[in-house]
C-alpha atoms as a PDB file:
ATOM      1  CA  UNK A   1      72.657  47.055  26.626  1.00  0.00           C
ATOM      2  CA  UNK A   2      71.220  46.196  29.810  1.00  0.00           C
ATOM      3  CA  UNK A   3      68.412  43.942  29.889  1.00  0.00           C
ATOM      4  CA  UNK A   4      65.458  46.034  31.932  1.00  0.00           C
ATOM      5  CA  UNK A   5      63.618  42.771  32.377  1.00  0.00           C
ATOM      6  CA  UNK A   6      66.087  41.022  34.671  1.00  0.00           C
ATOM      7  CA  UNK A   7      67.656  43.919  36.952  1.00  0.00           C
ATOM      8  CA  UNK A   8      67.848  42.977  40.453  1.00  0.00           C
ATOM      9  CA  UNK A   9      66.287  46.003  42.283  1.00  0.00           C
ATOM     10  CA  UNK A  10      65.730  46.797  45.800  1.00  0.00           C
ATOM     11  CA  UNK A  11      63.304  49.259  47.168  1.00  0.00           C
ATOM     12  CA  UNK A  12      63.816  51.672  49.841  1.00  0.00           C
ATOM     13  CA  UNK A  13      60.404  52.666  51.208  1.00  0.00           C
ATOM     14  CA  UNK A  14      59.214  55.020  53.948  1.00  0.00           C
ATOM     15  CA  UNK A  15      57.254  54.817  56.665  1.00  0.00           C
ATOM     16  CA  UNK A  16      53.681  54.119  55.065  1.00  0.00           C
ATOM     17  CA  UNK A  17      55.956  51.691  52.551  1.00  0.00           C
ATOM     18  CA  UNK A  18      56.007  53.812  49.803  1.00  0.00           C
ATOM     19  CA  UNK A  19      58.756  53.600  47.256  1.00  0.00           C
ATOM     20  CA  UNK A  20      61.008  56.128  48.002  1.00  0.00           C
ATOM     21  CA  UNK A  21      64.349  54.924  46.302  1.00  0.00           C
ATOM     22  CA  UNK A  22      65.832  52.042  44.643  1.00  0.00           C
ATOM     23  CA  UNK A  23      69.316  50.097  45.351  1.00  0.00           C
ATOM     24  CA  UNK A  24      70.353  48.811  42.309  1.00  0.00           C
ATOM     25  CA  UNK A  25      73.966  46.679  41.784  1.00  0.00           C
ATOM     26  CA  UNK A  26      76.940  49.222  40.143  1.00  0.00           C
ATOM     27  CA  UNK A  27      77.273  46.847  37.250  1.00  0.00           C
ATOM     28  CA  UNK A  28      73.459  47.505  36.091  1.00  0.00           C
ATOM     29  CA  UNK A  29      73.918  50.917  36.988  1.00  0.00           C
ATOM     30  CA  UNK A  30      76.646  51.296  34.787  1.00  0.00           C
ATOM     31  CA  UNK A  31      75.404  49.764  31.599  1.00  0.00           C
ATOM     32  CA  UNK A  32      72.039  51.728  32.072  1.00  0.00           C
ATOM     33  CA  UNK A  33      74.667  54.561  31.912  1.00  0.00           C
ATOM     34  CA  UNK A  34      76.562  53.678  29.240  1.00  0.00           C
ATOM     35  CA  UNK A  35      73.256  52.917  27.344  1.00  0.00           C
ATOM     36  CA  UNK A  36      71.828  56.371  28.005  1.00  0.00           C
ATOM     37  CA  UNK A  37      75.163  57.890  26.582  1.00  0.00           C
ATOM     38  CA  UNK A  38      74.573  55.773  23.710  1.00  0.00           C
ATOM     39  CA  UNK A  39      71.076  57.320  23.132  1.00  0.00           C
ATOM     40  CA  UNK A  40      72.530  60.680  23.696  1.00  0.00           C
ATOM     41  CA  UNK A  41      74.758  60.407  21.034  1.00  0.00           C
ATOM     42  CA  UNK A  42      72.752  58.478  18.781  1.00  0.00           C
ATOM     43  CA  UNK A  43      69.795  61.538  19.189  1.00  0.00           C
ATOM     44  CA  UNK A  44      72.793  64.445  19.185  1.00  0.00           C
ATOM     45  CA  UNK A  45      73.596  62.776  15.607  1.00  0.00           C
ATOM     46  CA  UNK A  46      70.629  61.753  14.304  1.00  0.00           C
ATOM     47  CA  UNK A  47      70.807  64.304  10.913  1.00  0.00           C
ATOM     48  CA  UNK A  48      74.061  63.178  10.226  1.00  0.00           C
ATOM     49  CA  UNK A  49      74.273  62.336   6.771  1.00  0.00           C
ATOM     50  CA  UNK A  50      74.711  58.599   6.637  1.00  0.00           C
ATOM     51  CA  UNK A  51      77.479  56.309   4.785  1.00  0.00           C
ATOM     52  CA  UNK A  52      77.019  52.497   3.131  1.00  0.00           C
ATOM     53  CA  UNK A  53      78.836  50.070   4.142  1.00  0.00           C
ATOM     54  CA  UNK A  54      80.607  49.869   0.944  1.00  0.00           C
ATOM     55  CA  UNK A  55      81.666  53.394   0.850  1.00  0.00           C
ATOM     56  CA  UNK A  56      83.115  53.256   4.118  1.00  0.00           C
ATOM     57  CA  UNK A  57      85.163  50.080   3.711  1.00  0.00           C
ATOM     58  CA  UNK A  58      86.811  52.192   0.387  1.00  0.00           C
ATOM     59  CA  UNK A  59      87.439  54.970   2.364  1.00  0.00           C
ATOM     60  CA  UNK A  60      89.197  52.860   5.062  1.00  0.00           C
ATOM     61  CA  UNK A  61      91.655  51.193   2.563  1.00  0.00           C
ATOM     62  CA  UNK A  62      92.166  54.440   0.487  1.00  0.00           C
ATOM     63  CA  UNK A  63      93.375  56.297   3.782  1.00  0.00           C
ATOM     64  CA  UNK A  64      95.576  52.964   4.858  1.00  0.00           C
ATOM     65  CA  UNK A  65      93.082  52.353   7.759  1.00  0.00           C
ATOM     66  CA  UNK A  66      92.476  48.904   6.127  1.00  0.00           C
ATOM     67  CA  UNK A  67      94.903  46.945   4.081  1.00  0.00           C
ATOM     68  CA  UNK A  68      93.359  46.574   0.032  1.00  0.00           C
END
């Protein structure tokens, strides 16, 4: 997740020096991306029925995705 209270912004302004745009390095811009996919998915699931821990695990070994 990216951490919003250290990117290292830059501001493009106009001629009165009024924000205008922002410059922002790929890597930041990236993870904010990946994090807003995240969301997306997390919101485009959120009345998904949901599964313990427990229950999982058993289901893993019982379909050979774990070993027992």
């Amino acid at each position: 997740m990216a951490n919003l209270t250290k990117i290292d912004l830059e501001y493009i302004t106009d001629e009165s020096g009024q924000r205008r745009s922002v410059v922002l390095p790929i890597a930041t811009f990236e993870a904010l991306l990946e994090d807003l996919q995240d969301l997306a998915t997390i919101a485009k699931r959120r009345d998904e029925p949901t599964v313990s821990h427990e229950e999982l695990i058993a289901e893993l070994k019982r379909d050979g995705l774990l070993p027992d």
